[in-house]
PDB file of N, CA and C in Angstrom:
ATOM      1  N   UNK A   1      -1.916  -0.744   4.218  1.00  0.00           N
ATOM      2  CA  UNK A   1      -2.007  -0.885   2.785  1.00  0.00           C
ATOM      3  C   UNK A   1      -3.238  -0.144   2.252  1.00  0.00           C
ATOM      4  N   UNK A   2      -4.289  -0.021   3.043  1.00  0.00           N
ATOM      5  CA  UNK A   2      -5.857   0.414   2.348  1.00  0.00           C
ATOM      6  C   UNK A   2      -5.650   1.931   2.682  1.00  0.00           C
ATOM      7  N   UNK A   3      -4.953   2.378   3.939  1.00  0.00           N
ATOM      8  CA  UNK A   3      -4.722   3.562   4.109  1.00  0.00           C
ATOM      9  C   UNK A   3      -3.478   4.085   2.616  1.00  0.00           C
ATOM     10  N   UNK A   4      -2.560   3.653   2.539  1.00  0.00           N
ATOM     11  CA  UNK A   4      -1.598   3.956   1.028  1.00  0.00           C
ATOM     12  C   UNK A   4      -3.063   4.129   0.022  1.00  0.00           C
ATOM     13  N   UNK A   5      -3.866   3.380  -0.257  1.00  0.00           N
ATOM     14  CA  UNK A   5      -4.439   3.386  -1.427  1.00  0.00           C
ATOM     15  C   UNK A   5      -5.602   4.697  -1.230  1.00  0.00           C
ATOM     16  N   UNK A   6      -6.418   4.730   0.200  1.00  0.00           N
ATOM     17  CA  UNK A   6      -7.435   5.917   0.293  1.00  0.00           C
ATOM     18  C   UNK A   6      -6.775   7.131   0.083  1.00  0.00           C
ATOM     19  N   UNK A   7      -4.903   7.574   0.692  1.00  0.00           N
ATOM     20  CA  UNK A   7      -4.811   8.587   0.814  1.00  0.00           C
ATOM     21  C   UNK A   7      -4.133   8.843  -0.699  1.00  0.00           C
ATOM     22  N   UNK A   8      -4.032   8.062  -1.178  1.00  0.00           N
ATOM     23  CA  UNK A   8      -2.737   8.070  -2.714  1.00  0.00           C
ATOM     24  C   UNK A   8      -3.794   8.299  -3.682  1.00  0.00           C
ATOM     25  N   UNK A   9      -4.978   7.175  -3.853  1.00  0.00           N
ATOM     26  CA  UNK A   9      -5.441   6.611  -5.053  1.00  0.00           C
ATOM     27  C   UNK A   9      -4.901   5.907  -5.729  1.00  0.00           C
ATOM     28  N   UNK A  10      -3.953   5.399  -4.949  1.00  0.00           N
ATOM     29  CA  UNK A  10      -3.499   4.366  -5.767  1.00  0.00           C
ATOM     30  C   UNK A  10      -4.367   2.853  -6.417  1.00  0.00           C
ATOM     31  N   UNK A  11      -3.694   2.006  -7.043  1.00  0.00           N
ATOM     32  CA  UNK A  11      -4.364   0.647  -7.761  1.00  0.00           C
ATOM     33  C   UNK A  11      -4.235   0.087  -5.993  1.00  0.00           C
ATOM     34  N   UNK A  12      -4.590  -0.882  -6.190  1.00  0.00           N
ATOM     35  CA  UNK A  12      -4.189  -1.699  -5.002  1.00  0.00           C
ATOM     36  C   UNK A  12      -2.996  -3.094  -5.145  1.00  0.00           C
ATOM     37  N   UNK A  13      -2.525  -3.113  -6.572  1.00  0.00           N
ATOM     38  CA  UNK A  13      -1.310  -3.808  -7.380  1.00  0.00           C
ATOM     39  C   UNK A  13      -0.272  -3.026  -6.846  1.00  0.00           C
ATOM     40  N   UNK A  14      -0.166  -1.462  -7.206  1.00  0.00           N
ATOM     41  CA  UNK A  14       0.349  -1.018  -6.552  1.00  0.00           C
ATOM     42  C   UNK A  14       1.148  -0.571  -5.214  1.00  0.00           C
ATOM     43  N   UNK A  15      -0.180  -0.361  -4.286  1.00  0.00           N
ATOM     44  CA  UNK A  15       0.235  -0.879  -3.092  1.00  0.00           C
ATOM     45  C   UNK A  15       1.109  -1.784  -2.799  1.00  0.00           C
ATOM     46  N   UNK A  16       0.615  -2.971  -2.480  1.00  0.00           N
ATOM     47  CA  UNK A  16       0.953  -4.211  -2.742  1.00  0.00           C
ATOM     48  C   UNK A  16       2.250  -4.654  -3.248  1.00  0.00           C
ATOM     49  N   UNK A  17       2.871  -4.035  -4.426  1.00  0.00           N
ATOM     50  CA  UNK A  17       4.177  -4.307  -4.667  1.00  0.00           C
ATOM     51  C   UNK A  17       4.981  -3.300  -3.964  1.00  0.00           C
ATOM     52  N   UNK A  18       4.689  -2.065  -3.349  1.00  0.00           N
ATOM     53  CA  UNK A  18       5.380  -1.263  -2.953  1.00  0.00           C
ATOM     54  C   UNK A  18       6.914  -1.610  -2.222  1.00  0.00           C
ATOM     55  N   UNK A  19       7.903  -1.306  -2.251  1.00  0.00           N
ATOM     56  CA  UNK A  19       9.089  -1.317  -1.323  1.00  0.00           C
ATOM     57  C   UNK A  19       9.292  -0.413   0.279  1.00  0.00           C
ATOM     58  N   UNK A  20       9.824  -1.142   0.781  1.00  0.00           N
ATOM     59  CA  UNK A  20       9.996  -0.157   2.329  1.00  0.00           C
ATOM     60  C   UNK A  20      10.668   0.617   1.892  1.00  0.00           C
ATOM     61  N   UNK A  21      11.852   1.024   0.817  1.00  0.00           N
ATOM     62  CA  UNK A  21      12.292   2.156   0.441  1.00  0.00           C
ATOM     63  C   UNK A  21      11.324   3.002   0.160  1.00  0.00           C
ATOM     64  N   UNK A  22      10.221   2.438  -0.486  1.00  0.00           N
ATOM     65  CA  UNK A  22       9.254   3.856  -1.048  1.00  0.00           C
ATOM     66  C   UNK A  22       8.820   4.615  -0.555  1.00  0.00           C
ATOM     67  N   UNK A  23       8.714   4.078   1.032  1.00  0.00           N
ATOM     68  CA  UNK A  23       7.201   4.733   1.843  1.00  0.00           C
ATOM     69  C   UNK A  23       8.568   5.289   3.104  1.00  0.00           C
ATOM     70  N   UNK A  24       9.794   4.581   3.226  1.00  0.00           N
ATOM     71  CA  UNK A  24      10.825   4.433   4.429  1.00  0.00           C
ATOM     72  C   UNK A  24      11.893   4.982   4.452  1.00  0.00           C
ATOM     73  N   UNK A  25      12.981   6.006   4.655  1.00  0.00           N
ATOM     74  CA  UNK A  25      14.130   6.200   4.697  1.00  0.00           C
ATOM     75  C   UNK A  25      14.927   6.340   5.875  1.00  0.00           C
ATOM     76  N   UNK A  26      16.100   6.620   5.810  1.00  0.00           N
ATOM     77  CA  UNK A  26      16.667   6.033   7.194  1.00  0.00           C
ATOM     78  C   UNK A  26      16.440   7.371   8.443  1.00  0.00           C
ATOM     79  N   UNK A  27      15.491   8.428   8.004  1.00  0.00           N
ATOM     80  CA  UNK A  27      14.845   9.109   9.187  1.00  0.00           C
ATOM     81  C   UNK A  27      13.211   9.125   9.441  1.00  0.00           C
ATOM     82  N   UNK A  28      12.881   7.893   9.180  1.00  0.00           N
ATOM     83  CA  UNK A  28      11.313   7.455   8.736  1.00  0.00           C
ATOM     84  C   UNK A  28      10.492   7.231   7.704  1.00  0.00           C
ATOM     85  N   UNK A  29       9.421   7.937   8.112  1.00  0.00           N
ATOM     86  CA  UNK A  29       8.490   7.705   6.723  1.00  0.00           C
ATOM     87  C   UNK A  29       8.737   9.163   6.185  1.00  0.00           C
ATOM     88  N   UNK A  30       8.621   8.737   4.805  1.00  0.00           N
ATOM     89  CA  UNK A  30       9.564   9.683   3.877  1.00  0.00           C
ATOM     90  C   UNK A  30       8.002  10.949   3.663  1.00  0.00           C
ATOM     91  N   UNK A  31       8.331  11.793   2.558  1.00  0.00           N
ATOM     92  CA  UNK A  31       7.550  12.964   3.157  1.00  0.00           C
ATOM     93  C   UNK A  31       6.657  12.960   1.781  1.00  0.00           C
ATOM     94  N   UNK A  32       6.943  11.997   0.533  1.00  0.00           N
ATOM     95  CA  UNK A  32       6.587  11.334  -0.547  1.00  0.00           C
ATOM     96  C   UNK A  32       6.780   9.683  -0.754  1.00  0.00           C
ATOM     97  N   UNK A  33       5.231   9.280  -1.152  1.00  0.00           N
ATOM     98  CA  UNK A  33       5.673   7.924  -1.512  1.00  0.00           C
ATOM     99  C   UNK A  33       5.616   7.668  -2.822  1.00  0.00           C
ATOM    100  N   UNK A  34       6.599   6.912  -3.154  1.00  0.00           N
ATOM    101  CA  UNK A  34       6.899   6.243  -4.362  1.00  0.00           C
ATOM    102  C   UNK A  34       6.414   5.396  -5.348  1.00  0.00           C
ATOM    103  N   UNK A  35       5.769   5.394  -6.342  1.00  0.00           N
ATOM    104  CA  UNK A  35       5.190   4.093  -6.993  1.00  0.00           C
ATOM    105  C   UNK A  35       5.993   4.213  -8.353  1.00  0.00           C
ATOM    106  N   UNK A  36       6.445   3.178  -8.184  1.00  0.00           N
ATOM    107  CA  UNK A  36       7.704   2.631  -9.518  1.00  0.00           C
ATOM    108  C   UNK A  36       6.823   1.868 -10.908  1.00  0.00           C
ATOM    109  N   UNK A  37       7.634   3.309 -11.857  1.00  0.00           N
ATOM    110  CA  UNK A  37       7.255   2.571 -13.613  1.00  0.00           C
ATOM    111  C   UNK A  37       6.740   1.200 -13.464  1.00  0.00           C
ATOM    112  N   UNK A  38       7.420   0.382 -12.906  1.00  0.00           N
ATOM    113  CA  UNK A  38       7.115  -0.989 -13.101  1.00  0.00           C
ATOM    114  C   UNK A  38       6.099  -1.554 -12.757  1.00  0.00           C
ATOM    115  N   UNK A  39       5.234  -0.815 -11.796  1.00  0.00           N
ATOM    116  CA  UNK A  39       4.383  -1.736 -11.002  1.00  0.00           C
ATOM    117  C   UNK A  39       3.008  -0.144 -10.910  1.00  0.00           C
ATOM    118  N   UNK A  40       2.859   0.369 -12.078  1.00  0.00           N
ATOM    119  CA  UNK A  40       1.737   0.805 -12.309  1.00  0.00           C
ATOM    120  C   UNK A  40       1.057   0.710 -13.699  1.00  0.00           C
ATOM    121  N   UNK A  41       0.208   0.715 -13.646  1.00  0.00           N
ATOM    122  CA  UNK A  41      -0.887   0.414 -15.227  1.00  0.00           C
ATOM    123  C   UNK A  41      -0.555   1.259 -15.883  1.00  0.00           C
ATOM    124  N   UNK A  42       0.224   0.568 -17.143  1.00  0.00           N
ATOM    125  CA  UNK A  42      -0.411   0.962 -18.264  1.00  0.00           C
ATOM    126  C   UNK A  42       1.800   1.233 -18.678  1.00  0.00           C
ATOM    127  N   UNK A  43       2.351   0.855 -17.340  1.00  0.00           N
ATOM    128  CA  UNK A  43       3.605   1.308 -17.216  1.00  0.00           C
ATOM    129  C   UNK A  43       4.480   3.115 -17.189  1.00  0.00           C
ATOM    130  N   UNK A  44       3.262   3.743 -16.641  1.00  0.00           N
ATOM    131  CA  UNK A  44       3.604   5.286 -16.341  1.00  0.00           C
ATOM    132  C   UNK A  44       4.893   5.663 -16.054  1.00  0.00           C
ATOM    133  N   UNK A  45       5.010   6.623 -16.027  1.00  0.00           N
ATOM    134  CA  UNK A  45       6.564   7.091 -15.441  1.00  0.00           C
ATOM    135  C   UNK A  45       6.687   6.378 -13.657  1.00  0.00           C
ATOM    136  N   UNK A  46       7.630   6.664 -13.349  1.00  0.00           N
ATOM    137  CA  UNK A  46       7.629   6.574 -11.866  1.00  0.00           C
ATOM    138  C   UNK A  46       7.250   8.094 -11.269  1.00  0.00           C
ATOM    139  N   UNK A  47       6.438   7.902  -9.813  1.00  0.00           N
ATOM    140  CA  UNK A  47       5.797   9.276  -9.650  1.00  0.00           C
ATOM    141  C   UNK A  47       5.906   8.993  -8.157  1.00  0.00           C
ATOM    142  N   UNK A  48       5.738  10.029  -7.567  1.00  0.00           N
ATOM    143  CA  UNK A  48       6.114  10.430  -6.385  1.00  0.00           C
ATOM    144  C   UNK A  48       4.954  11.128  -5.531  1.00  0.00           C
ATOM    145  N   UNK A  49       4.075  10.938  -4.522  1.00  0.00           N
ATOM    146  CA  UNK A  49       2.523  11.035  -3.800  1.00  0.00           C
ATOM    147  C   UNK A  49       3.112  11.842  -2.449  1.00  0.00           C
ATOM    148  N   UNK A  50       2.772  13.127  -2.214  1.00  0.00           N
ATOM    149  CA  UNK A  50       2.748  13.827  -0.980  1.00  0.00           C
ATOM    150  C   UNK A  50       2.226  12.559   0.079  1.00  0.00           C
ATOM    151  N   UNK A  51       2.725  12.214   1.126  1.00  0.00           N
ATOM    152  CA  UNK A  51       2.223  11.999   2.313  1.00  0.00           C
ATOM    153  C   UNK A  51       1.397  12.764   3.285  1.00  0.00           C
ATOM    154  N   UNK A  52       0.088  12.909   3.330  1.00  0.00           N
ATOM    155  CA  UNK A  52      -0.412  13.504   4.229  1.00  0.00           C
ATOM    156  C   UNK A  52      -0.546  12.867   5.743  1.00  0.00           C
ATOM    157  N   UNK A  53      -0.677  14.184   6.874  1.00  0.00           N
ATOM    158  CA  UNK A  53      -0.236  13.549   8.152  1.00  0.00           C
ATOM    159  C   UNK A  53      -1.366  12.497   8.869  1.00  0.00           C
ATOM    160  N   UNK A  54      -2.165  12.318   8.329  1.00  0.00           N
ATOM    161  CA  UNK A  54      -3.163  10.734   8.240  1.00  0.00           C
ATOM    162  C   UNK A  54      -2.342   9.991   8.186  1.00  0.00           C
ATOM    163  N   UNK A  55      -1.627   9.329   6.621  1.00  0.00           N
ATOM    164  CA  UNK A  55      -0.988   8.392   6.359  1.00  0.00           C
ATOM    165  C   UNK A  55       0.403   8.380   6.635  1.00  0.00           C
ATOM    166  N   UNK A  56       0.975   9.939   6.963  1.00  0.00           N
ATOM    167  CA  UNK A  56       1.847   9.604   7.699  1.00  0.00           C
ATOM    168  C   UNK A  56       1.584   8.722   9.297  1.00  0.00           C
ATOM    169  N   UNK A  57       0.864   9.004  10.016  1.00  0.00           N
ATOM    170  CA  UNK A  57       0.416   8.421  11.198  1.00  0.00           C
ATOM    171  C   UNK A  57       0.610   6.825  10.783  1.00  0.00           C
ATOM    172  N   UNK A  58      -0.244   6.399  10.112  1.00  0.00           N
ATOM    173  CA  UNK A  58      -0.487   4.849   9.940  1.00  0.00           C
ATOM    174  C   UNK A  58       0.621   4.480   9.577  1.00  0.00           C
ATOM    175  N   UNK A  59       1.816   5.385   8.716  1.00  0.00           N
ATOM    176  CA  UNK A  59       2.784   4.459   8.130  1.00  0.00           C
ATOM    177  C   UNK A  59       4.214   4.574   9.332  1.00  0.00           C
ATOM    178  N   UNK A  60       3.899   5.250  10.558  1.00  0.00           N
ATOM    179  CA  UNK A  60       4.754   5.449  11.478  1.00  0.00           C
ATOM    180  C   UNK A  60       4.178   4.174  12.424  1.00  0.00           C
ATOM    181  N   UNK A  61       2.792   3.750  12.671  1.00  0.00           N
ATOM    182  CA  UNK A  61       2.682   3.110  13.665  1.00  0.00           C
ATOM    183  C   UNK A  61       2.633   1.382  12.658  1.00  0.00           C
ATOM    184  N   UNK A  62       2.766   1.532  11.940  1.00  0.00           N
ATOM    185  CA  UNK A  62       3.066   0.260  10.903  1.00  0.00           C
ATOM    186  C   UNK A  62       4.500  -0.554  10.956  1.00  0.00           C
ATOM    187  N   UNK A  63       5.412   0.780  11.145  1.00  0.00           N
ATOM    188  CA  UNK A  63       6.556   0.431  11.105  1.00  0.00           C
ATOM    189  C   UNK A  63       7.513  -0.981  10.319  1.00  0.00           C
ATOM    190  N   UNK A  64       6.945  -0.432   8.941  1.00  0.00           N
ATOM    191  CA  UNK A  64       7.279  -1.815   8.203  1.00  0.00           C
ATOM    192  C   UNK A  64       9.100  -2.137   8.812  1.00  0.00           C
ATOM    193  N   UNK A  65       9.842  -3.685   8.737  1.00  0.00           N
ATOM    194  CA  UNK A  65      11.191  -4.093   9.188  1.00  0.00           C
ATOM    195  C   UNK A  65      12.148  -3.254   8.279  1.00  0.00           C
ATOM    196  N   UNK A  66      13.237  -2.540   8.510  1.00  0.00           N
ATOM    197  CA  UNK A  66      14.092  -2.051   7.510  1.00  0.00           C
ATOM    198  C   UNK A  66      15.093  -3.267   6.750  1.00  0.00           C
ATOM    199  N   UNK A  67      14.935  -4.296   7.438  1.00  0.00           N
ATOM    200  CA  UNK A  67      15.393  -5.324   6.633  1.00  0.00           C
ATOM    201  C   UNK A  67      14.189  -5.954   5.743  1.00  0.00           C
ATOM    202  N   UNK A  68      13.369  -5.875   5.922  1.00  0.00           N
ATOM    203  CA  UNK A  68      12.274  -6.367   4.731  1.00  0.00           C
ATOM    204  C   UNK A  68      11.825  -5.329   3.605  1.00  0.00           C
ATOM    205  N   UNK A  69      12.110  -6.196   2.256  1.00  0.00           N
ATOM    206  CA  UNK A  69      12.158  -5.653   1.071  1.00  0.00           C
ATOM    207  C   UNK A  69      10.825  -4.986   0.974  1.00  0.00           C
ATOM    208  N   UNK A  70       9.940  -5.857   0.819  1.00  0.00           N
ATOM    209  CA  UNK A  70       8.794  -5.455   0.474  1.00  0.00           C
ATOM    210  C   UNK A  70       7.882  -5.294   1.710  1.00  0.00           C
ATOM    211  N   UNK A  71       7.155  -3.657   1.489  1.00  0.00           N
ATOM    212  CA  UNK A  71       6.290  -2.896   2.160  1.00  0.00           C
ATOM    213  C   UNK A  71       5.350  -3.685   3.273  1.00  0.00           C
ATOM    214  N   UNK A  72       4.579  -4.559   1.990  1.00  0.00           N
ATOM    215  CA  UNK A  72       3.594  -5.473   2.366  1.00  0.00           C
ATOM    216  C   UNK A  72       3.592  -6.674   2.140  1.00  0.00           C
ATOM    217  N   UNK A  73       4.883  -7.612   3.127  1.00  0.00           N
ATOM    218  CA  UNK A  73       5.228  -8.969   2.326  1.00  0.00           C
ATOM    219  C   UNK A  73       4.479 -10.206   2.808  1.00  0.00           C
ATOM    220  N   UNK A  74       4.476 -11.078   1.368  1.00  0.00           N
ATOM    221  CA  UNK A  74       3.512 -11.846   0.943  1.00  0.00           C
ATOM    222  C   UNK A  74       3.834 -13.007   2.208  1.00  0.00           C
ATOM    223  N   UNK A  75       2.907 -14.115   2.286  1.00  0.00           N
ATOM    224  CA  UNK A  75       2.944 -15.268   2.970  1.00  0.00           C
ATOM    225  C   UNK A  75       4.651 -15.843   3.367  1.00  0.00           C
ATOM    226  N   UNK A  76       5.218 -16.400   4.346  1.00  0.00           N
ATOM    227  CA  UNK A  76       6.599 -16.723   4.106  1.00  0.00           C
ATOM    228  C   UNK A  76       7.128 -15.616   4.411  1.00  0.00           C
ATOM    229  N   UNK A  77       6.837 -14.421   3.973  1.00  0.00           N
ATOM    230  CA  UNK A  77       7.958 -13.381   3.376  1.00  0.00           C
ATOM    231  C   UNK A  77       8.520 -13.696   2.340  1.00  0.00           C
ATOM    232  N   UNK A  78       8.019 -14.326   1.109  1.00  0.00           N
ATOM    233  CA  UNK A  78       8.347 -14.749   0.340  1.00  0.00           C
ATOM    234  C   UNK A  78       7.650 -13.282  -1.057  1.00  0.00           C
ATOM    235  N   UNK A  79       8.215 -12.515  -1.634  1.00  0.00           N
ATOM    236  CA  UNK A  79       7.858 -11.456  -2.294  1.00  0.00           C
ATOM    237  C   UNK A  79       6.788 -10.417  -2.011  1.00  0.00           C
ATOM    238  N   UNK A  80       5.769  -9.979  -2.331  1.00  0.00           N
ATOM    239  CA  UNK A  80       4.658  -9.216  -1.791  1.00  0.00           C
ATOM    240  C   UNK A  80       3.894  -9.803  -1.712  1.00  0.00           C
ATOM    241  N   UNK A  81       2.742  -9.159  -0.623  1.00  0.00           N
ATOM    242  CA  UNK A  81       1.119  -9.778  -0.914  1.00  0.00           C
ATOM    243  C   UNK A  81       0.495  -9.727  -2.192  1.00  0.00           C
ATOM    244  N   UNK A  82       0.050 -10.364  -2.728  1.00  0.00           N
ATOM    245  CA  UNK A  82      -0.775 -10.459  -3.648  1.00  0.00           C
ATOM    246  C   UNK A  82      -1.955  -9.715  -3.768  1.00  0.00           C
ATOM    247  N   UNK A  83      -2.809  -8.918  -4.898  1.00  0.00           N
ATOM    248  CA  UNK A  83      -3.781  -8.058  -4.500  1.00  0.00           C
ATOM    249  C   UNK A  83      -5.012  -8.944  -4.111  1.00  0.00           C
ATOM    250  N   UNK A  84      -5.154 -10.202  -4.771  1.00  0.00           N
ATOM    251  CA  UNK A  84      -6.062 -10.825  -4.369  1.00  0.00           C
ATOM    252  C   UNK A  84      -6.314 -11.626  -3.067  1.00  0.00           C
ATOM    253  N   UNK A  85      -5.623 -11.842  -2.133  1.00  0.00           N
ATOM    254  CA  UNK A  85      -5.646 -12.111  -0.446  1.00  0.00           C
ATOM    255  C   UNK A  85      -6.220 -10.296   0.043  1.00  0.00           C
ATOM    256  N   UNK A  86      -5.637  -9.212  -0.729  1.00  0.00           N
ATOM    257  CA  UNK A  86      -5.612  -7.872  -0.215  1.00  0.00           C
ATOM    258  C   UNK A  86      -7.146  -7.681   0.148  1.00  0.00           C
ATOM    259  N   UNK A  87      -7.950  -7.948  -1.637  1.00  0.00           N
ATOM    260  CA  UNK A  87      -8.931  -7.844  -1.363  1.00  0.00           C
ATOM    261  C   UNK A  87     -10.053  -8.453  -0.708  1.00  0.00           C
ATOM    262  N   UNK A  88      -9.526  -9.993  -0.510  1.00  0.00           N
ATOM    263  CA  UNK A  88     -10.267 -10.916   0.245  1.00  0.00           C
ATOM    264  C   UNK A  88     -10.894 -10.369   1.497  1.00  0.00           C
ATOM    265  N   UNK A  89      -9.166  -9.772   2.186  1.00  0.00           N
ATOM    266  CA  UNK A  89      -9.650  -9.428   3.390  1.00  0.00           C
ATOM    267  C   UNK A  89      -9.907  -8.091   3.623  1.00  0.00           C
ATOM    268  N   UNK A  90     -10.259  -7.130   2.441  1.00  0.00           N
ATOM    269  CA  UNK A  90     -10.941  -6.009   2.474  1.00  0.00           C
ATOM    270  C   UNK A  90     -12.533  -6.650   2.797  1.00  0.00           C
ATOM    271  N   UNK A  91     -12.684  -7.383   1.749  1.00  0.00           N
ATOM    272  CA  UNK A  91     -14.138  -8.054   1.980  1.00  0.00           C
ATOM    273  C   UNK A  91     -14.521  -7.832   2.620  1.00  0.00           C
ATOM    274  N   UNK A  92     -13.996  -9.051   3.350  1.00  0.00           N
ATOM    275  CA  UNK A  92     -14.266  -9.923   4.837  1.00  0.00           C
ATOM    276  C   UNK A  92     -14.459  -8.945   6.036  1.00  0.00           C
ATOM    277  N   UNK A  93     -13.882  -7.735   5.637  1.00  0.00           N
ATOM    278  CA  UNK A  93     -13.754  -7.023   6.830  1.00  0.00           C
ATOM    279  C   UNK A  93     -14.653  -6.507   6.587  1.00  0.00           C
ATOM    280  N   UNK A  94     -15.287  -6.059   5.485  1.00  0.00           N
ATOM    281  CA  UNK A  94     -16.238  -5.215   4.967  1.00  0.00           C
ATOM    282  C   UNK A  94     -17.747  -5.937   5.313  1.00  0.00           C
ATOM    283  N   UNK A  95     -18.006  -7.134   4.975  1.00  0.00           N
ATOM    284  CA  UNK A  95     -18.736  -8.186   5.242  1.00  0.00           C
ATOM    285  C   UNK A  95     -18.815  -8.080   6.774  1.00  0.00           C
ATOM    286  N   UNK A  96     -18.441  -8.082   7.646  1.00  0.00           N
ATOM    287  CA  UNK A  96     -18.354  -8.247   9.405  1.00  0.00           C
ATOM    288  C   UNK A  96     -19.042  -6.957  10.103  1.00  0.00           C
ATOM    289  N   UNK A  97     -18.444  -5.823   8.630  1.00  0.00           N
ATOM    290  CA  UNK A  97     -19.424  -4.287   9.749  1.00  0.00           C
ATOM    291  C   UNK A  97     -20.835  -3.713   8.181  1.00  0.00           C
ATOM    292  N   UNK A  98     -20.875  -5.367   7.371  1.00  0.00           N
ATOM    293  CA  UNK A  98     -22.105  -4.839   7.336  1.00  0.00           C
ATOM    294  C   UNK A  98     -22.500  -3.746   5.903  1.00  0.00           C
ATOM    295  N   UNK A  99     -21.320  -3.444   5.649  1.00  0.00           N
ATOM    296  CA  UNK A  99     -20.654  -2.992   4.546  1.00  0.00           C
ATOM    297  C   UNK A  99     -21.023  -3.543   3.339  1.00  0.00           C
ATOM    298  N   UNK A 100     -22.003  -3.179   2.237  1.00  0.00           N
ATOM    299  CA  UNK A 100     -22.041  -3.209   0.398  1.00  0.00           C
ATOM    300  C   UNK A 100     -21.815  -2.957   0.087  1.00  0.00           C
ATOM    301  N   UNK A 101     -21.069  -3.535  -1.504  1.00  0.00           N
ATOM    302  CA  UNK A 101     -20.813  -2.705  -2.661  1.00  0.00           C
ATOM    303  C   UNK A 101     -19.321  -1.775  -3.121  1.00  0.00           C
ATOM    304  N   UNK A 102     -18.613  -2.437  -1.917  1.00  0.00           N
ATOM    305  CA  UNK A 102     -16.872  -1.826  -1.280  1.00  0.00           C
ATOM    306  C   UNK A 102     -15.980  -2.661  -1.644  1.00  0.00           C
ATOM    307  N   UNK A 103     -14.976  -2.264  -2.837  1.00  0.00           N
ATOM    308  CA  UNK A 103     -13.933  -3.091  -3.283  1.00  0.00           C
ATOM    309  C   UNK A 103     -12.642  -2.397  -3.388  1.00  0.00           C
ATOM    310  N   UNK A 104     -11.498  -2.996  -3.180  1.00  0.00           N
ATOM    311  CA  UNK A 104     -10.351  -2.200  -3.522  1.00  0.00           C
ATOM    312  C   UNK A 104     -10.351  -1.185  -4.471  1.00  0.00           C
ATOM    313  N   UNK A 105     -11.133  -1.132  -5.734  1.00  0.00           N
ATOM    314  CA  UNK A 105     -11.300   0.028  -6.599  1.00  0.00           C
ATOM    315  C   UNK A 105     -12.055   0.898  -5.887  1.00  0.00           C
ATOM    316  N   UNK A 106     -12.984   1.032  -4.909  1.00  0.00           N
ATOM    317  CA  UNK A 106     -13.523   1.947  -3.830  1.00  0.00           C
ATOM    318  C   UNK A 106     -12.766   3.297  -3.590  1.00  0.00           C
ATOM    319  N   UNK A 107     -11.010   2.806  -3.262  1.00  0.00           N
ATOM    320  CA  UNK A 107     -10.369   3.968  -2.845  1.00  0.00           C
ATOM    321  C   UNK A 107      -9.863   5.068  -4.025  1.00  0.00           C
ATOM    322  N   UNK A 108      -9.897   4.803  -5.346  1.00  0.00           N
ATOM    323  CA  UNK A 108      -9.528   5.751  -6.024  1.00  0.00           C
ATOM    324  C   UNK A 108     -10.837   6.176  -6.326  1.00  0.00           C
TER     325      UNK A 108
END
């Protein structure tokens, strides 16, 4: 998910709501990812992000389920993660190596 947002710039809402269609098609990870009208600020068009072979890497060894809707799904599997658990454990992780001043808005 933090890799989608460093290599995109994406929001991290974004992320987060993403679909395995966006990032997934039925010969992998697609060669553009997707962020849908709906689930960007301000309600933009829908737009379409080159994959570079970084995030291609991460989104091959990620291997989100082709039966699961969403990219990055929430607790349960019950809809998406939420950005706020996202950033918790950006924190936290950030907090452990020591890391200031680093928040999900960091990556754009």
């Amino acid at each position: 998910m933090f890799g989608i947002c460093l290599y995109t710039g994406c929001r991290i809402s974004e992320a987060c709501s993403m679909l395995t269609t966006d990032a997934y098609d039925g010969a992998g990870v697609r060669a553009k990812l997707t962020l849908r009208k709906a689930n960007t600020k301000g309600k933009q068009e829908t737009r379409q992000i080159p994959v570079n072979s970084v995030l291609k890497g991460y989104l091959e060894m990620y291997q989100a389920g082709a039966s699961q809707q969403y990219l990055f799904p929430g607790r349960h599997r019950r809809g998406h993660i939420n950005p706020k658990p996202a950033d918790e454990i950006l924190r936290e992780t950030f907090d452990r190596l020591g890391l200031e001043g680093v928040s999900t808005h960091s990556f754009r």
